[in-house]
PDB file of N, CA and C in Angstrom:
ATOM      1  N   UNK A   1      51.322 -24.391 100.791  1.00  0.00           N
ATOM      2  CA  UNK A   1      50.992 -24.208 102.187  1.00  0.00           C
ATOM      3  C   UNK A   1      50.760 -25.575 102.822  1.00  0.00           C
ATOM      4  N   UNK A   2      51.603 -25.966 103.659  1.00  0.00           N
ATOM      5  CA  UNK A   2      51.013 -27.442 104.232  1.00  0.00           C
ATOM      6  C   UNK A   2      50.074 -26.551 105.403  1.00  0.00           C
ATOM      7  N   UNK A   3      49.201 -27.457 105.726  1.00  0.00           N
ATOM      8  CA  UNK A   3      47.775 -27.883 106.412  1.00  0.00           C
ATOM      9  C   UNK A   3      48.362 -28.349 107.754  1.00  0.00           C
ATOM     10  N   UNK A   4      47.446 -27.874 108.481  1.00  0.00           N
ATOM     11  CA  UNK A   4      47.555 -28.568 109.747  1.00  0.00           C
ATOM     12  C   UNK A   4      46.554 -29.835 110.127  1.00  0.00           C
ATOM     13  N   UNK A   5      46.952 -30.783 110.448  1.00  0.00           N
ATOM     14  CA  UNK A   5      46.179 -32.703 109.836  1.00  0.00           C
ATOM     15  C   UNK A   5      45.374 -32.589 111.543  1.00  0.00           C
ATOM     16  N   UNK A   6      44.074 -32.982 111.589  1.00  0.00           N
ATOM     17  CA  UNK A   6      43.510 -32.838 112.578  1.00  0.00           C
ATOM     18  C   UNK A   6      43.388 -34.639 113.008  1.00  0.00           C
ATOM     19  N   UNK A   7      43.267 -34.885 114.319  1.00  0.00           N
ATOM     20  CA  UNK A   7      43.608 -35.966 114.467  1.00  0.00           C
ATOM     21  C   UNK A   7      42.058 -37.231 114.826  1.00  0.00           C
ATOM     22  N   UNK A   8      41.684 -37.872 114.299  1.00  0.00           N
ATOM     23  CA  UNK A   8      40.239 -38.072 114.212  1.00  0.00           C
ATOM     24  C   UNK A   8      40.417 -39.204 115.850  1.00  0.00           C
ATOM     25  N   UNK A   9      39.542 -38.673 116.953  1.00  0.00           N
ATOM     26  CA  UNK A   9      39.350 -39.156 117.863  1.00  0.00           C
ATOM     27  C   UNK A   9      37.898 -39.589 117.774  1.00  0.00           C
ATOM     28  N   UNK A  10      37.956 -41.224 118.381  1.00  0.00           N
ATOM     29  CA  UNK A  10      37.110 -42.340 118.354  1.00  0.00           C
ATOM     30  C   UNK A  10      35.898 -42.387 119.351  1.00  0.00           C
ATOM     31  N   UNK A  11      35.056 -42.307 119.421  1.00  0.00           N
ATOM     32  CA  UNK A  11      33.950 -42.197 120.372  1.00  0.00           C
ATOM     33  C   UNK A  11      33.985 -43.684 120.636  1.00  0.00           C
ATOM     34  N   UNK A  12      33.438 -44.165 121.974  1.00  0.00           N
ATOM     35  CA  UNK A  12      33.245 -45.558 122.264  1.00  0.00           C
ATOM     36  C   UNK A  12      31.703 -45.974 121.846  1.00  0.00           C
ATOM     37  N   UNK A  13      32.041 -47.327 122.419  1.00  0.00           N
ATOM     38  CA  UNK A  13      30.930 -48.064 121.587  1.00  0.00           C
ATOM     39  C   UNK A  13      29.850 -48.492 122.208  1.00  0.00           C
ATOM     40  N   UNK A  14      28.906 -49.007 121.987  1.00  0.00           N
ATOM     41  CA  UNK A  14      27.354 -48.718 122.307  1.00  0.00           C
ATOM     42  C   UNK A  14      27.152 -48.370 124.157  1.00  0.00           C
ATOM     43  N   UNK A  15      26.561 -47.361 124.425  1.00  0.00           N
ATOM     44  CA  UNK A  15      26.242 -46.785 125.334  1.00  0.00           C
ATOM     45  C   UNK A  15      27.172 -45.924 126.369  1.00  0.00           C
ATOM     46  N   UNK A  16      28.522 -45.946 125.668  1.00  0.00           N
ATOM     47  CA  UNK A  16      29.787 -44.745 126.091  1.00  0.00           C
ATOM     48  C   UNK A  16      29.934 -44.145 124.607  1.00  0.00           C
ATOM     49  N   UNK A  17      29.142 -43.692 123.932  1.00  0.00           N
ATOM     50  CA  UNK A  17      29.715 -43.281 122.854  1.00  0.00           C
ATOM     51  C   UNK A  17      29.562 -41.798 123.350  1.00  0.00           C
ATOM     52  N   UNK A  18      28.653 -40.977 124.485  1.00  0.00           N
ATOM     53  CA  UNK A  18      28.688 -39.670 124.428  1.00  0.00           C
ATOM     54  C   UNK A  18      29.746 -39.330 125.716  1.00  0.00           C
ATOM     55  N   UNK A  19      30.718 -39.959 125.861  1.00  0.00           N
ATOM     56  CA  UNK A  19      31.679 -39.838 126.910  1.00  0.00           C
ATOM     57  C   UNK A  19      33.022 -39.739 126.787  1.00  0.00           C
ATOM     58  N   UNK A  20      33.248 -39.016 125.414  1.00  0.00           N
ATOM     59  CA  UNK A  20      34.552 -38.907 125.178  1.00  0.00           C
ATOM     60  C   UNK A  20      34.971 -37.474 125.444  1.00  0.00           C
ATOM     61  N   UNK A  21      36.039 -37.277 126.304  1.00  0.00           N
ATOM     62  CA  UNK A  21      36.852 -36.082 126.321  1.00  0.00           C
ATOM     63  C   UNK A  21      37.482 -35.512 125.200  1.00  0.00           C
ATOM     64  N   UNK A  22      36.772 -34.451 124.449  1.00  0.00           N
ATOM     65  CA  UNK A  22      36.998 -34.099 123.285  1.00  0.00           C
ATOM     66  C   UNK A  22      38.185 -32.782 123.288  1.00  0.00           C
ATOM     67  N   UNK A  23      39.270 -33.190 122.611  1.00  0.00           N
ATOM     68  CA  UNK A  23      40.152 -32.324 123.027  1.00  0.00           C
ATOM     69  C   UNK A  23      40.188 -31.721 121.506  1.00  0.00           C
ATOM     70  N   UNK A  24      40.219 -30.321 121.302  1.00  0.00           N
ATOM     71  CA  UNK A  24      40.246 -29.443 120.165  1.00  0.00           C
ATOM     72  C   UNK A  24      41.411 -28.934 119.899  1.00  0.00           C
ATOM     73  N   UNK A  25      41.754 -28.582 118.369  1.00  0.00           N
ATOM     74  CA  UNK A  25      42.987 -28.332 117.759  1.00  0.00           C
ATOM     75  C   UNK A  25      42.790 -26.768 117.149  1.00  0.00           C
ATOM     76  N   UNK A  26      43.314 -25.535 117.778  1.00  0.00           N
ATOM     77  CA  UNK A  26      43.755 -24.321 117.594  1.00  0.00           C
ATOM     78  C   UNK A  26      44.187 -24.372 115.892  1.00  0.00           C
ATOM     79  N   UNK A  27      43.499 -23.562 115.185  1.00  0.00           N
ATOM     80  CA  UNK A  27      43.654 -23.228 114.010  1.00  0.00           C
ATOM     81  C   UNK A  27      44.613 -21.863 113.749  1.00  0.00           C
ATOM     82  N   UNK A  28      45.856 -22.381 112.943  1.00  0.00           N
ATOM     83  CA  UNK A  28      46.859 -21.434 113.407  1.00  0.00           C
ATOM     84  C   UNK A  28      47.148 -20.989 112.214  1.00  0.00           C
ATOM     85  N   UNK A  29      47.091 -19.042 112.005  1.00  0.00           N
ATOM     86  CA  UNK A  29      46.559 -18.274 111.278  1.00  0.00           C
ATOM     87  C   UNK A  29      47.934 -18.964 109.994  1.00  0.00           C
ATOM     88  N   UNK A  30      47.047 -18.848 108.733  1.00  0.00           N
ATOM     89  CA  UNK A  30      47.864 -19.025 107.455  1.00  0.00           C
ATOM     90  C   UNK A  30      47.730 -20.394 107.361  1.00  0.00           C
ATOM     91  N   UNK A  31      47.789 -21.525 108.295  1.00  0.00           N
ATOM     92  CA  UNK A  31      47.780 -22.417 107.692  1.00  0.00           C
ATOM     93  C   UNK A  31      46.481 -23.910 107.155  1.00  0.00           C
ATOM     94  N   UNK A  32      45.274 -23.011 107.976  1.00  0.00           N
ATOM     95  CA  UNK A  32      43.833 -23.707 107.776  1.00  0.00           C
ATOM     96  C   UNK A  32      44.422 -25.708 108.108  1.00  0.00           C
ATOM     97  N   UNK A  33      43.486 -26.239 107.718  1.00  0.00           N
ATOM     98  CA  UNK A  33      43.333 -27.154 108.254  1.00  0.00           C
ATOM     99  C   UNK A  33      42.862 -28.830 107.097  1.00  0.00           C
ATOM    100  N   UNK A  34      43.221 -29.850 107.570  1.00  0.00           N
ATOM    101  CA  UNK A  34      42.809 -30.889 106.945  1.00  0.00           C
ATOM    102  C   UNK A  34      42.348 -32.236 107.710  1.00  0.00           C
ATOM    103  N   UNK A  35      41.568 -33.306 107.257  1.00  0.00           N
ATOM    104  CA  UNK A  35      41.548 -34.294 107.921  1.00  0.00           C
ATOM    105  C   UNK A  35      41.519 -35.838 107.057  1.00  0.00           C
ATOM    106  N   UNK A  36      41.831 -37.077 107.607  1.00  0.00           N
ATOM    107  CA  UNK A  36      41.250 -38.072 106.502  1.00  0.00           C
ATOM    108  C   UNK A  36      40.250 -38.464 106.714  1.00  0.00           C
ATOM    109  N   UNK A  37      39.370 -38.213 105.818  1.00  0.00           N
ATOM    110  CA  UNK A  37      37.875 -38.607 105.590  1.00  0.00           C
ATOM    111  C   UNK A  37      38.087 -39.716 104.936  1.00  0.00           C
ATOM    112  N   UNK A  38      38.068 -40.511 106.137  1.00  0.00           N
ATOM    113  CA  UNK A  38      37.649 -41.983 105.597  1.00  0.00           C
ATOM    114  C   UNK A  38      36.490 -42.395 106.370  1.00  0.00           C
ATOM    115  N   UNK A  39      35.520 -43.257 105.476  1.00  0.00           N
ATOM    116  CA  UNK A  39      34.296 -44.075 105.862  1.00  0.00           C
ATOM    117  C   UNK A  39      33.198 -43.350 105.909  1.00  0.00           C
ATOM    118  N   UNK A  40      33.013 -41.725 106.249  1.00  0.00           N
ATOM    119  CA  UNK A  40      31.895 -41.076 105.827  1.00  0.00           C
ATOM    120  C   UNK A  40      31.426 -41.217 107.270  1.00  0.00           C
ATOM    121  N   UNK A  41      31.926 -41.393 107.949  1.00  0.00           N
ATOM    122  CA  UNK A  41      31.458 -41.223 109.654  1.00  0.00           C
ATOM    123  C   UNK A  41      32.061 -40.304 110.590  1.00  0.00           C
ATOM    124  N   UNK A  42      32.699 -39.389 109.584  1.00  0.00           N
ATOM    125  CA  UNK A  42      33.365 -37.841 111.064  1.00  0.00           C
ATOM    126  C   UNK A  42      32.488 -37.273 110.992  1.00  0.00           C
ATOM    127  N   UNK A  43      32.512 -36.544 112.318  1.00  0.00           N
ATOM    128  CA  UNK A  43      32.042 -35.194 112.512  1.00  0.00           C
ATOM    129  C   UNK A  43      33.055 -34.326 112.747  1.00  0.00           C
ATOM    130  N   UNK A  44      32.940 -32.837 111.943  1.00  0.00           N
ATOM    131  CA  UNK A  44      33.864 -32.025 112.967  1.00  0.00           C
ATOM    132  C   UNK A  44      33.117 -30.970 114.185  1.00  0.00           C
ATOM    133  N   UNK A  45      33.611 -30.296 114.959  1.00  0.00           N
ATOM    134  CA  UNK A  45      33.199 -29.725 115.966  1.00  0.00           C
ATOM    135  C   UNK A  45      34.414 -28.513 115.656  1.00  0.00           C
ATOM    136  N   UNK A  46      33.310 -27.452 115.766  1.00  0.00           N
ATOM    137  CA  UNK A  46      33.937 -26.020 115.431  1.00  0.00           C
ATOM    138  C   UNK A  46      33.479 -25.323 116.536  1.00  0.00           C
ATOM    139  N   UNK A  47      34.696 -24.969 117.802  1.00  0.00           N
ATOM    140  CA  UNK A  47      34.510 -23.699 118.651  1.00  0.00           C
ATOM    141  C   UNK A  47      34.871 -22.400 118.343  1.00  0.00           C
ATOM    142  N   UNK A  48      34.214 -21.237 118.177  1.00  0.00           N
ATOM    143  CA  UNK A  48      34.277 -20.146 118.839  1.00  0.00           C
ATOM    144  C   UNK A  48      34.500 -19.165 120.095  1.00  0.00           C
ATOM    145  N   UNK A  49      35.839 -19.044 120.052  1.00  0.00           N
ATOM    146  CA  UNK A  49      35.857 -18.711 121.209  1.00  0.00           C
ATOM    147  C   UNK A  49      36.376 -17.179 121.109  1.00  0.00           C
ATOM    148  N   UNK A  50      36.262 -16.630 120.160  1.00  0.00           N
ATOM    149  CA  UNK A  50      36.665 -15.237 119.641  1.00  0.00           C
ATOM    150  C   UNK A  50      35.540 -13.990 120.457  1.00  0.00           C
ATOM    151  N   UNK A  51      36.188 -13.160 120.481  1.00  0.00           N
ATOM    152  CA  UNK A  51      34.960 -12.081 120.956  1.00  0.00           C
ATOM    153  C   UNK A  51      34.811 -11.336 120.022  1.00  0.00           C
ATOM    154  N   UNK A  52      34.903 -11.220 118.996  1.00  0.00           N
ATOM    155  CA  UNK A  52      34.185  -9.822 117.928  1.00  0.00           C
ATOM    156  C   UNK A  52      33.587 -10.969 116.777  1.00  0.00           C
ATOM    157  N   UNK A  53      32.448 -11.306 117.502  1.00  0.00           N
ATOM    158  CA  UNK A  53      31.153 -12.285 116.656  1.00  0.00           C
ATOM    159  C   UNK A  53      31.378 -13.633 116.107  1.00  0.00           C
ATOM    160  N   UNK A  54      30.241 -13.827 114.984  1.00  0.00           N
ATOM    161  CA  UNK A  54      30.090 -15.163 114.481  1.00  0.00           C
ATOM    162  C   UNK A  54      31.579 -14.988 113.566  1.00  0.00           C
ATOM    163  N   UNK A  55      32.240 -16.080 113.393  1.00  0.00           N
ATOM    164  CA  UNK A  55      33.420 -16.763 112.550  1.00  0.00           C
ATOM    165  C   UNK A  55      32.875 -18.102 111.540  1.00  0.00           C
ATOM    166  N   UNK A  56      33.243 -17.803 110.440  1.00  0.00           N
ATOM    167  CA  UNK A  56      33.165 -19.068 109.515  1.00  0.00           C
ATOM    168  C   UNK A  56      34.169 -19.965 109.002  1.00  0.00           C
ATOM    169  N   UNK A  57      33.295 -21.019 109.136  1.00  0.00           N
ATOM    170  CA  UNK A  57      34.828 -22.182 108.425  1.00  0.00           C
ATOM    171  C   UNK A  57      34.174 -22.377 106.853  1.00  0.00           C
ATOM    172  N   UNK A  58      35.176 -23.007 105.707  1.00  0.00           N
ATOM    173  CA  UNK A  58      34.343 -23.866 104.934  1.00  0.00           C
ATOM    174  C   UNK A  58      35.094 -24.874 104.739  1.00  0.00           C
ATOM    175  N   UNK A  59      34.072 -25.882 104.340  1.00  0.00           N
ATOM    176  CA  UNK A  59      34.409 -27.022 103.892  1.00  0.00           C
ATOM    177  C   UNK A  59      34.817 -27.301 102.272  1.00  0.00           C
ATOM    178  N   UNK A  60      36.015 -27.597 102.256  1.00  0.00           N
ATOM    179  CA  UNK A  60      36.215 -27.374 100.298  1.00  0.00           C
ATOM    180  C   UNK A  60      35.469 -28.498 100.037  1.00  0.00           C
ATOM    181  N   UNK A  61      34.860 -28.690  98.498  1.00  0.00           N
ATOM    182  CA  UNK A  61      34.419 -29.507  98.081  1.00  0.00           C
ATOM    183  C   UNK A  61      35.368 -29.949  96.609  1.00  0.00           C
ATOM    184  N   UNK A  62      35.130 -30.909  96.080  1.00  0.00           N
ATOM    185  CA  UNK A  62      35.742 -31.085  95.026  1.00  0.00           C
ATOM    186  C   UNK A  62      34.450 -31.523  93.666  1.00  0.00           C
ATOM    187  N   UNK A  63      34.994 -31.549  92.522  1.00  0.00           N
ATOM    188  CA  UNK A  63      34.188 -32.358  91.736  1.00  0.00           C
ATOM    189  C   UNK A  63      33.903 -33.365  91.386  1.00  0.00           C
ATOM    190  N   UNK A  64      33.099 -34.164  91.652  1.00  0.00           N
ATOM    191  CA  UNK A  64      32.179 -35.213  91.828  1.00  0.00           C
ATOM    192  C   UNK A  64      32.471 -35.864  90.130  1.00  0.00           C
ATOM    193  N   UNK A  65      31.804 -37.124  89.777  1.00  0.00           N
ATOM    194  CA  UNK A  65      31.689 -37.718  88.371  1.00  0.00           C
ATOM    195  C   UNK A  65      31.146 -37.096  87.660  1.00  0.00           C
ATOM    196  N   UNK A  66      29.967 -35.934  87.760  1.00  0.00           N
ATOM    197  CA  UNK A  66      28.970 -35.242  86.892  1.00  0.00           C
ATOM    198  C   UNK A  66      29.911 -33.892  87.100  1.00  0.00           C
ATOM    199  N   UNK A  67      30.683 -33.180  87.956  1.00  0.00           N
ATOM    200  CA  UNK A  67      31.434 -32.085  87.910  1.00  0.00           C
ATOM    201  C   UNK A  67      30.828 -31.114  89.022  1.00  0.00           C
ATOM    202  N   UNK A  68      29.882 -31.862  89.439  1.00  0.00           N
ATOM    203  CA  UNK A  68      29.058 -30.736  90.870  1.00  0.00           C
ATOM    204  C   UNK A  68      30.102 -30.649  92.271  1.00  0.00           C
ATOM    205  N   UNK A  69      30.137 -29.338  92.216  1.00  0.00           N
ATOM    206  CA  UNK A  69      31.175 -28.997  93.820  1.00  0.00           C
ATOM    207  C   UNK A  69      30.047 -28.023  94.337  1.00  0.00           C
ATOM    208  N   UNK A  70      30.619 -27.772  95.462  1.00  0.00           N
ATOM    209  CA  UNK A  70      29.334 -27.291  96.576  1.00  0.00           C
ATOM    210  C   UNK A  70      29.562 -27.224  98.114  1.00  0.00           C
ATOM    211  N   UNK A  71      30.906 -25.925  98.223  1.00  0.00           N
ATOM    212  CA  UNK A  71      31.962 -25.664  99.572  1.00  0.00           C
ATOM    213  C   UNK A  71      30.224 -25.596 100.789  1.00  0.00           C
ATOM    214  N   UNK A  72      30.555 -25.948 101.402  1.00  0.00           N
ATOM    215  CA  UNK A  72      29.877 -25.603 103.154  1.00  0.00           C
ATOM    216  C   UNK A  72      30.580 -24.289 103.700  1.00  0.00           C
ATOM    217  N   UNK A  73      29.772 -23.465 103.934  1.00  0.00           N
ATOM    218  CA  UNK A  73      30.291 -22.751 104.826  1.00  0.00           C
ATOM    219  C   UNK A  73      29.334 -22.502 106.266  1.00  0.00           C
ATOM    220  N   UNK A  74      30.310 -22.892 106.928  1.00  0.00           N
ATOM    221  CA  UNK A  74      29.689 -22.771 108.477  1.00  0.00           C
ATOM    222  C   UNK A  74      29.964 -21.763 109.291  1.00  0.00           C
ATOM    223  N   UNK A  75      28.963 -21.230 109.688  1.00  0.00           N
ATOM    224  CA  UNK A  75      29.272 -20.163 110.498  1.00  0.00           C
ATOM    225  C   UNK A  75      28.641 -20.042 111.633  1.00  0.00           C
ATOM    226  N   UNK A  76      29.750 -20.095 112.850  1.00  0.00           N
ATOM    227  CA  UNK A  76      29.346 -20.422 114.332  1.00  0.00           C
ATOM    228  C   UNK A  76      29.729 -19.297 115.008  1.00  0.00           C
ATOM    229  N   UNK A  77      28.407 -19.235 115.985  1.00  0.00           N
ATOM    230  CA  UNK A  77      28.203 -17.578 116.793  1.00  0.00           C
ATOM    231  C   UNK A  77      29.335 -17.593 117.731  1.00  0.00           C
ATOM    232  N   UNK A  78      29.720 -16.404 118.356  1.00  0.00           N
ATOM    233  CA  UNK A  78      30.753 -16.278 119.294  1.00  0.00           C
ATOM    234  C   UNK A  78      30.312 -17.226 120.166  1.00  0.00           C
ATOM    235  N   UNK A  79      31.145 -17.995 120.967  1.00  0.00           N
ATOM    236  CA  UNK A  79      30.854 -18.292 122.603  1.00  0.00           C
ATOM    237  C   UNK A  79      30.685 -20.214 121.916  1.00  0.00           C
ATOM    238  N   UNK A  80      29.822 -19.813 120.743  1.00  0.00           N
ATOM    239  CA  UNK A  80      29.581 -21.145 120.607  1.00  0.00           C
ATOM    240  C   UNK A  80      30.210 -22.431 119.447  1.00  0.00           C
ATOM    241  N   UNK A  81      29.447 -23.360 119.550  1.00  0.00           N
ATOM    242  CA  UNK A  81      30.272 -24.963 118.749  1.00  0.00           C
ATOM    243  C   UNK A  81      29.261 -25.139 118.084  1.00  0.00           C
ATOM    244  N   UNK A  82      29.845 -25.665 116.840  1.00  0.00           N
ATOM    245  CA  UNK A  82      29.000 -25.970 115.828  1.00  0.00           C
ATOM    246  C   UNK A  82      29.629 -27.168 115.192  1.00  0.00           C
ATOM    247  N   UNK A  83      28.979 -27.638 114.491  1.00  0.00           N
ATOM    248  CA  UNK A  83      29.115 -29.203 114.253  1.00  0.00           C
ATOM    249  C   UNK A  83      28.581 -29.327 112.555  1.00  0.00           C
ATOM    250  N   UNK A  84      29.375 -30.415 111.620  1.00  0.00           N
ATOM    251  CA  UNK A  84      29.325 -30.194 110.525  1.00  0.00           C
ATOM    252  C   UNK A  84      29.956 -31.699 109.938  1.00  0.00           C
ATOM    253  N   UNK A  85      29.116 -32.431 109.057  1.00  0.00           N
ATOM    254  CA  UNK A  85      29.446 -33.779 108.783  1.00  0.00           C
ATOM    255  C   UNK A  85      27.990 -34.571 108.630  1.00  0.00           C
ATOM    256  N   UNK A  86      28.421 -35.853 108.745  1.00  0.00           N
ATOM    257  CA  UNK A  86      29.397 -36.613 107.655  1.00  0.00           C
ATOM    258  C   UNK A  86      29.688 -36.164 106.386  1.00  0.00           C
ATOM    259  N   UNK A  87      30.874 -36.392 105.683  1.00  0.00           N
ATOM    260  CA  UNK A  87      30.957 -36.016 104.489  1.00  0.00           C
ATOM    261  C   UNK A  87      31.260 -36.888 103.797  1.00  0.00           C
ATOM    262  N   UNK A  88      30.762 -37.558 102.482  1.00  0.00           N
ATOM    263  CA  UNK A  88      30.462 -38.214 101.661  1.00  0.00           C
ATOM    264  C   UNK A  88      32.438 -38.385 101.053  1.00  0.00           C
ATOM    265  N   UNK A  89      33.040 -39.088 100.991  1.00  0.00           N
ATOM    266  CA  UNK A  89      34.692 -38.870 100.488  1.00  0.00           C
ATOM    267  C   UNK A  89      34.502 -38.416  98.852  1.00  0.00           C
ATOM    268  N   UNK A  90      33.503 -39.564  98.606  1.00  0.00           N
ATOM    269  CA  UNK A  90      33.755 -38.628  96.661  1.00  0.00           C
ATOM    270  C   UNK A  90      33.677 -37.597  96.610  1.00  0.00           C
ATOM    271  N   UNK A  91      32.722 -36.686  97.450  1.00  0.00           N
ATOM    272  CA  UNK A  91      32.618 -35.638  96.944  1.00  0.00           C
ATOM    273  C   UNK A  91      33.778 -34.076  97.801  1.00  0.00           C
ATOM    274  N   UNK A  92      33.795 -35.206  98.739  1.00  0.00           N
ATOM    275  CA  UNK A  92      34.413 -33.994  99.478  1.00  0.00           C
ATOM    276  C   UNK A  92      36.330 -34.041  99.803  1.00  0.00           C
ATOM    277  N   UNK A  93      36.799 -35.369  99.480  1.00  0.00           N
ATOM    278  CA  UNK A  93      38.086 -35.298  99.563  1.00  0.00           C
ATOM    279  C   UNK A  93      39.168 -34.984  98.564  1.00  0.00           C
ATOM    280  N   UNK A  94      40.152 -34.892  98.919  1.00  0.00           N
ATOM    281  CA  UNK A  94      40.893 -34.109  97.753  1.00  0.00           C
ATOM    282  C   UNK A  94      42.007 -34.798  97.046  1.00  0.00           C
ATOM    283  N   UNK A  95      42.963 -35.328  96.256  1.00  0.00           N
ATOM    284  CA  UNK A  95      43.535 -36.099  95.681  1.00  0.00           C
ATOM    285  C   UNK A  95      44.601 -35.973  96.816  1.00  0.00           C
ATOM    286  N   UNK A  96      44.751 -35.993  98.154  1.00  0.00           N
ATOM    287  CA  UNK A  96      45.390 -36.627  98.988  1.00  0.00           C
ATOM    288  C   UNK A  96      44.663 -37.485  99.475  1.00  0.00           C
ATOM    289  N   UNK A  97      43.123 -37.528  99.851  1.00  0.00           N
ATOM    290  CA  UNK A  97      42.097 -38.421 100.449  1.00  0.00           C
ATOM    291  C   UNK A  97      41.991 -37.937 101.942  1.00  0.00           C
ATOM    292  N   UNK A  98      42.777 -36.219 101.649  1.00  0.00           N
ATOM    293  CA  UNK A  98      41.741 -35.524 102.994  1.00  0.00           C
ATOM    294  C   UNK A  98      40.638 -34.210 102.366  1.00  0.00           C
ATOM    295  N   UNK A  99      39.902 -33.996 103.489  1.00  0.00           N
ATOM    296  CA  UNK A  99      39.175 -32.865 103.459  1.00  0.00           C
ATOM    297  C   UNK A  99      39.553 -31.330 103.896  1.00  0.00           C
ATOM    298  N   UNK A 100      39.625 -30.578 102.737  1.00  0.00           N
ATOM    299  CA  UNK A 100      40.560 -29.086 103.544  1.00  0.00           C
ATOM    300  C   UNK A 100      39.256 -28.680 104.276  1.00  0.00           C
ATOM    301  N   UNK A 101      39.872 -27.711 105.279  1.00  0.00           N
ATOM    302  CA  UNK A 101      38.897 -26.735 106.215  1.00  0.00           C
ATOM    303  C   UNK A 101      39.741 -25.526 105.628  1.00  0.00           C
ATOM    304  N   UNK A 102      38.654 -24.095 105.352  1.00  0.00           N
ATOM    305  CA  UNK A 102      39.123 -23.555 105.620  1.00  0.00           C
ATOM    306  C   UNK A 102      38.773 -22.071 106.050  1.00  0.00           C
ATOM    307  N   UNK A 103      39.582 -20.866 106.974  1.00  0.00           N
ATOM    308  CA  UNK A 103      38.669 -19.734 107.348  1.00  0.00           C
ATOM    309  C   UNK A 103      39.601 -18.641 107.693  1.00  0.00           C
ATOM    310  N   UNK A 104      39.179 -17.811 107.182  1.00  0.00           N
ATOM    311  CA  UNK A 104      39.987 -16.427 107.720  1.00  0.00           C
ATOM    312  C   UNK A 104      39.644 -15.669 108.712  1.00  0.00           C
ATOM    313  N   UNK A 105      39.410 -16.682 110.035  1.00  0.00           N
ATOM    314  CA  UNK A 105      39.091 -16.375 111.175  1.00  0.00           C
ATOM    315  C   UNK A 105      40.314 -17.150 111.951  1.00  0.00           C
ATOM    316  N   UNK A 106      41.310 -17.667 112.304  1.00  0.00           N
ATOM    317  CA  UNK A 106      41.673 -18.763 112.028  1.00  0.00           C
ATOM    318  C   UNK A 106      42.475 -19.007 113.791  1.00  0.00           C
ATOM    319  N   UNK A 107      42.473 -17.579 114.057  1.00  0.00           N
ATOM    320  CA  UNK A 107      42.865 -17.130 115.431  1.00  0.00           C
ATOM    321  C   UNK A 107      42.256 -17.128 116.679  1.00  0.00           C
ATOM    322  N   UNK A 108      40.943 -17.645 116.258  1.00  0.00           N
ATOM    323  CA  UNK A 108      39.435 -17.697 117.006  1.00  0.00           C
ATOM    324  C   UNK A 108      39.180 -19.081 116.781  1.00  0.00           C
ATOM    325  N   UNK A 109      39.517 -19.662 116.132  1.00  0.00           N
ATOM    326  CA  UNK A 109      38.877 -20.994 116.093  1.00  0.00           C
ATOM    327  C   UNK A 109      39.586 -22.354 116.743  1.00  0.00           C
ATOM    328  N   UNK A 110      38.958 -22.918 117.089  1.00  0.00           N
ATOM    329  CA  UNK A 110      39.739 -24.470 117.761  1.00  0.00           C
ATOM    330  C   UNK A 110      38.475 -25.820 117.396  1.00  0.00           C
ATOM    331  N   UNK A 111      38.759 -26.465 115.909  1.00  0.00           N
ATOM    332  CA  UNK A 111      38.489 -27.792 115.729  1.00  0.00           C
ATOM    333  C   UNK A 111      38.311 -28.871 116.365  1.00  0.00           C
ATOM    334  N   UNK A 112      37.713 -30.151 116.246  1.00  0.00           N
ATOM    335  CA  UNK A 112      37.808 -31.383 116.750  1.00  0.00           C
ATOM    336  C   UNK A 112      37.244 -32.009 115.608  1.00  0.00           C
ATOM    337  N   UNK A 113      37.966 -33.521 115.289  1.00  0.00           N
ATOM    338  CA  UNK A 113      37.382 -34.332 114.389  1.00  0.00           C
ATOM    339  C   UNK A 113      36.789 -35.374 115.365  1.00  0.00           C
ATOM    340  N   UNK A 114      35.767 -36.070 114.994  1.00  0.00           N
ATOM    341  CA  UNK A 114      35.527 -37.620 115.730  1.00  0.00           C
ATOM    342  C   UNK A 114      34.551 -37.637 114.651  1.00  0.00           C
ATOM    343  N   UNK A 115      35.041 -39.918 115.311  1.00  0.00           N
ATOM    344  CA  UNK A 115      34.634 -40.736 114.160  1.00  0.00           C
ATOM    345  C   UNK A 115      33.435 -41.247 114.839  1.00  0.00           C
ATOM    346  N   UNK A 116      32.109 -41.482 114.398  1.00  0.00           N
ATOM    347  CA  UNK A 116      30.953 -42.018 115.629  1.00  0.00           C
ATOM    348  C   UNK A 116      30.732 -43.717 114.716  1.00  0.00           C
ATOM    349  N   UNK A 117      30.021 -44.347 115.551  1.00  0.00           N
ATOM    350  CA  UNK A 117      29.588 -45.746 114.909  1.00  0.00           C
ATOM    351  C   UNK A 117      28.059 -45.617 114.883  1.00  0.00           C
ATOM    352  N   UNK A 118      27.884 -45.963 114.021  1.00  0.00           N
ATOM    353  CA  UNK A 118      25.625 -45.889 114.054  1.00  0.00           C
ATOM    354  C   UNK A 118      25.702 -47.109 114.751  1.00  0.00           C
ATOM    355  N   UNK A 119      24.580 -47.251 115.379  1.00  0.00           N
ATOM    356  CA  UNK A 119      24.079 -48.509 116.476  1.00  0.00           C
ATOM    357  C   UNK A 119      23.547 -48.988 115.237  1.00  0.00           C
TER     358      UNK A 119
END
């Protein structure tokens, strides 16, 4: 199944960082979703915009040096956005060096990745 690659949009830098026009990517049924998690500074942003309730995403995890995995699953109410990150790359990327999303809601949902900078 190829993935649909979400495109990591950049927040600006000190004191425009909450002024970015965040444009979201429609999760299109069967094929869930991926991103490159690089640097441990995304966030994703998960809308709901479905009307028959809360929808969940998860986050795959992989196994770590000791063998610990440990999927996220997020689950965001109708109407609303939910937010989920940073993710650590050892633990969470996959021998491409992205992170799968994934949900069998997939018709209801519309993603956003962004990368933030700590002050």
């Amino acid at each position: 199944m190829a993935r649909d690659t979400l495109v990591i949009q950049e927040l600006g830098s000190e004191g425009s960082q909450y002024d970015l026009d965040i444009a979201y990517t429609a999760m299109v049924a069967a094929n869930d979703m991926d991103f490159d998690n690089v640097g441990g500074n995304i966030l994703i942003l998960v809308k709901n915009a479905g009307s028959s309730g809360a929808q969940t995403v998860t986050f795959v995890s992989v196994a770590d040096e000791y063998g610990r995995t440990g999927d996220i699953d997020l689950e965001v109410a109708q109407g609303a956005t939910g937010v989920a990150g940073p993710f650590l790359p050892t633990i969470w990327n996959q021998s491409t060096g992205k992170l799968n999303i994934d949900s069998a809601h997939e018709d209801t949902l519309s993603l956003a990745a962004v990368r933030y900078r700590p002050l």
